[in-house]
C-alpha atoms as a PDB file:
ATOM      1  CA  UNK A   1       3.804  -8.950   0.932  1.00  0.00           C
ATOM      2  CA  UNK A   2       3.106  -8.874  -2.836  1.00  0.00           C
ATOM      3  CA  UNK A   3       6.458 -10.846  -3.280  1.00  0.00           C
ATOM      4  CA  UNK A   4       4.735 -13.402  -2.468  1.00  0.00           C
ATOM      5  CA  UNK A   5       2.900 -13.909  -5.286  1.00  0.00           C
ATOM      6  CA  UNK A   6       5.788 -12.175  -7.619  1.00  0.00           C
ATOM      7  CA  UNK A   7       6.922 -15.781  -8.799  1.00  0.00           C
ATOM      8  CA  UNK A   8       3.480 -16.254 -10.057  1.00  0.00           C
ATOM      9  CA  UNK A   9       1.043 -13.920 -12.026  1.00  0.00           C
ATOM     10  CA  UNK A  10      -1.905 -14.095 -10.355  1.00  0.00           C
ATOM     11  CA  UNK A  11      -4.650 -15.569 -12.745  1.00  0.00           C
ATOM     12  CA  UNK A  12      -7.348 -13.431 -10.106  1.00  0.00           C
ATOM     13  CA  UNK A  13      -8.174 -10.045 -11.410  1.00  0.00           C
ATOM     14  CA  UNK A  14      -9.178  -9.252  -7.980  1.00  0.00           C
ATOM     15  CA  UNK A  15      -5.842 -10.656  -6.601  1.00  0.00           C
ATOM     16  CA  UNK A  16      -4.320  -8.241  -9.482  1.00  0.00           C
ATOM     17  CA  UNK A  17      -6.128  -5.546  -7.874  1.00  0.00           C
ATOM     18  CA  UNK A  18      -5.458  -6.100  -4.458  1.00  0.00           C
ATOM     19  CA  UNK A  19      -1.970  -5.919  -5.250  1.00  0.00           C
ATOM     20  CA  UNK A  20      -1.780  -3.143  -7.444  1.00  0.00           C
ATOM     21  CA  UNK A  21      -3.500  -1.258  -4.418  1.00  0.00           C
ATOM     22  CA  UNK A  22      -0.975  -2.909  -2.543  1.00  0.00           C
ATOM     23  CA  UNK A  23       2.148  -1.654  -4.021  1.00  0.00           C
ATOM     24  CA  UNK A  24       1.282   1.405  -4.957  1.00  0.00           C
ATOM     25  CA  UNK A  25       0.110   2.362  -1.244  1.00  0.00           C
ATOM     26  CA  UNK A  26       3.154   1.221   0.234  1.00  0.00           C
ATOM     27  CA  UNK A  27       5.127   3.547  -2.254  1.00  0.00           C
ATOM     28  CA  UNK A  28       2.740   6.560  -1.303  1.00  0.00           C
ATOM     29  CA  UNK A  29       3.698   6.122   2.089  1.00  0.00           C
ATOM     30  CA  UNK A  30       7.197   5.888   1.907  1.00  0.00           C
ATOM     31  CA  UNK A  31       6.670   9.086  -0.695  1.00  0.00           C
ATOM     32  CA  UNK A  32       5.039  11.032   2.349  1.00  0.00           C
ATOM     33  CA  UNK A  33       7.335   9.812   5.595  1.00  0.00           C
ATOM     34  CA  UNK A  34      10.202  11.101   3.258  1.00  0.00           C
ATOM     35  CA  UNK A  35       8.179  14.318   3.211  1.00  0.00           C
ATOM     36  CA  UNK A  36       8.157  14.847   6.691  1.00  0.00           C
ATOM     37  CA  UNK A  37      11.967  14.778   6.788  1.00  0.00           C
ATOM     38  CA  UNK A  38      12.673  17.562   4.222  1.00  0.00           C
ATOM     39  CA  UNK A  39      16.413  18.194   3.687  1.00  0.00           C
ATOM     40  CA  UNK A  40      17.825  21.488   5.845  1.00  0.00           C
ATOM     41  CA  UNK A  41      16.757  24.065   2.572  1.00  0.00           C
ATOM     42  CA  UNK A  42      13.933  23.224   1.998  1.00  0.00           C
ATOM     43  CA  UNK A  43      11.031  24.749   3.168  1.00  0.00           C
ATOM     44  CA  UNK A  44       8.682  22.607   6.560  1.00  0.00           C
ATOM     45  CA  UNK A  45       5.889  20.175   5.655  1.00  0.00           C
ATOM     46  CA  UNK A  46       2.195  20.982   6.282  1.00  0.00           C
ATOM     47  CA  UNK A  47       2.552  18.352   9.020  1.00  0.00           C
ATOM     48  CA  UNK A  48      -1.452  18.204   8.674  1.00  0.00           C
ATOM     49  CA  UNK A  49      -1.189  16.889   5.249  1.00  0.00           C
ATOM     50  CA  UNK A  50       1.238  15.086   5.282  1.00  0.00           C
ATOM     51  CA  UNK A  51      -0.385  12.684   8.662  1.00  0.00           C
ATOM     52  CA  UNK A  52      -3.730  12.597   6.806  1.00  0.00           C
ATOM     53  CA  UNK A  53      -1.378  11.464   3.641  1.00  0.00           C
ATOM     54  CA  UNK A  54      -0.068   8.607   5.442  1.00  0.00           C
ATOM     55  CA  UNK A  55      -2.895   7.546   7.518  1.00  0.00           C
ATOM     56  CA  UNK A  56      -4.304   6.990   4.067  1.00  0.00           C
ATOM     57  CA  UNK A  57      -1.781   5.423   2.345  1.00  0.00           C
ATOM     58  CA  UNK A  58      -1.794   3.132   5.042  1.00  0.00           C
ATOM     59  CA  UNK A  59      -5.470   2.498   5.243  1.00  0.00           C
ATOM     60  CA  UNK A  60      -5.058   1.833   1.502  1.00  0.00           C
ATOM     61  CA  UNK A  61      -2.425  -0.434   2.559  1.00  0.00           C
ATOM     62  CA  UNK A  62      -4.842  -2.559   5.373  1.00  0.00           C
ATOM     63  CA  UNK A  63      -7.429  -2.437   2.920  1.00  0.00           C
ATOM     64  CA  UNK A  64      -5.488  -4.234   0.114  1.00  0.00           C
ATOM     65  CA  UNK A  65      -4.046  -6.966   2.426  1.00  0.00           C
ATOM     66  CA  UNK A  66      -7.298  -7.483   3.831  1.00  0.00           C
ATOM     67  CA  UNK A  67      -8.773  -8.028   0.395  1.00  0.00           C
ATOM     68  CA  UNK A  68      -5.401 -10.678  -0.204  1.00  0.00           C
ATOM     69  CA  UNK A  69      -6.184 -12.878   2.788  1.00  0.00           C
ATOM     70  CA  UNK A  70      -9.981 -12.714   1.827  1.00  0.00           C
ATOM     71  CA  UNK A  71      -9.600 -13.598  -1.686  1.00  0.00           C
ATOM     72  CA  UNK A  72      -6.857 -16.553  -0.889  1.00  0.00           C
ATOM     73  CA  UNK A  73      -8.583 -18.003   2.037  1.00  0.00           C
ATOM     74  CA  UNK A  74     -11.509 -18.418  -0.324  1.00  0.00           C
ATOM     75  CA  UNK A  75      -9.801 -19.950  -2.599  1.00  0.00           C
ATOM     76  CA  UNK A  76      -7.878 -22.386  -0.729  1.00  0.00           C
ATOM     77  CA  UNK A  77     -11.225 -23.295   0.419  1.00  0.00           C
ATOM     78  CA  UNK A  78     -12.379 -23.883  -2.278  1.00  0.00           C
END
């Protein structure tokens, strides 16, 4: 999603923002599914954590797209 406005820097702070909260989210959560997978030596996950990791990082992620289609629907209304 924030490729879409990768050809373009968004003049928005708030569309900034959104996609800074965007990016960074979506790197947490691939961060804490590769967690769950640990390689054979390594010790097991807290499984706990790691769920209430990613249901965050994904909340984070809704939140920030939400925020997108908010702040561009205004505008194109605009």
């Amino acid at each position: 999603p924030a490729s879409v406005f990768s050809s373009q820097k968004p003049k928005s702070e708030l569309v900034r923002t959104s996609l800074r909260l965007l990016t960074s989210s979506a790197y947490r959560l691939q961060s804490e599914c590769r967690k769950a997978l640990p390689a054979e030596p390594s010790p097991a996950p807290d499984i706990q954590l790691v769920t209430q990791q990613v249901i965050q990082c994904a909340y984070d992620i809704a939140k920030a797209a939400k925020q997108l289609v908010t702040i561009t629907t205004k505008e194109n209304n605009n």
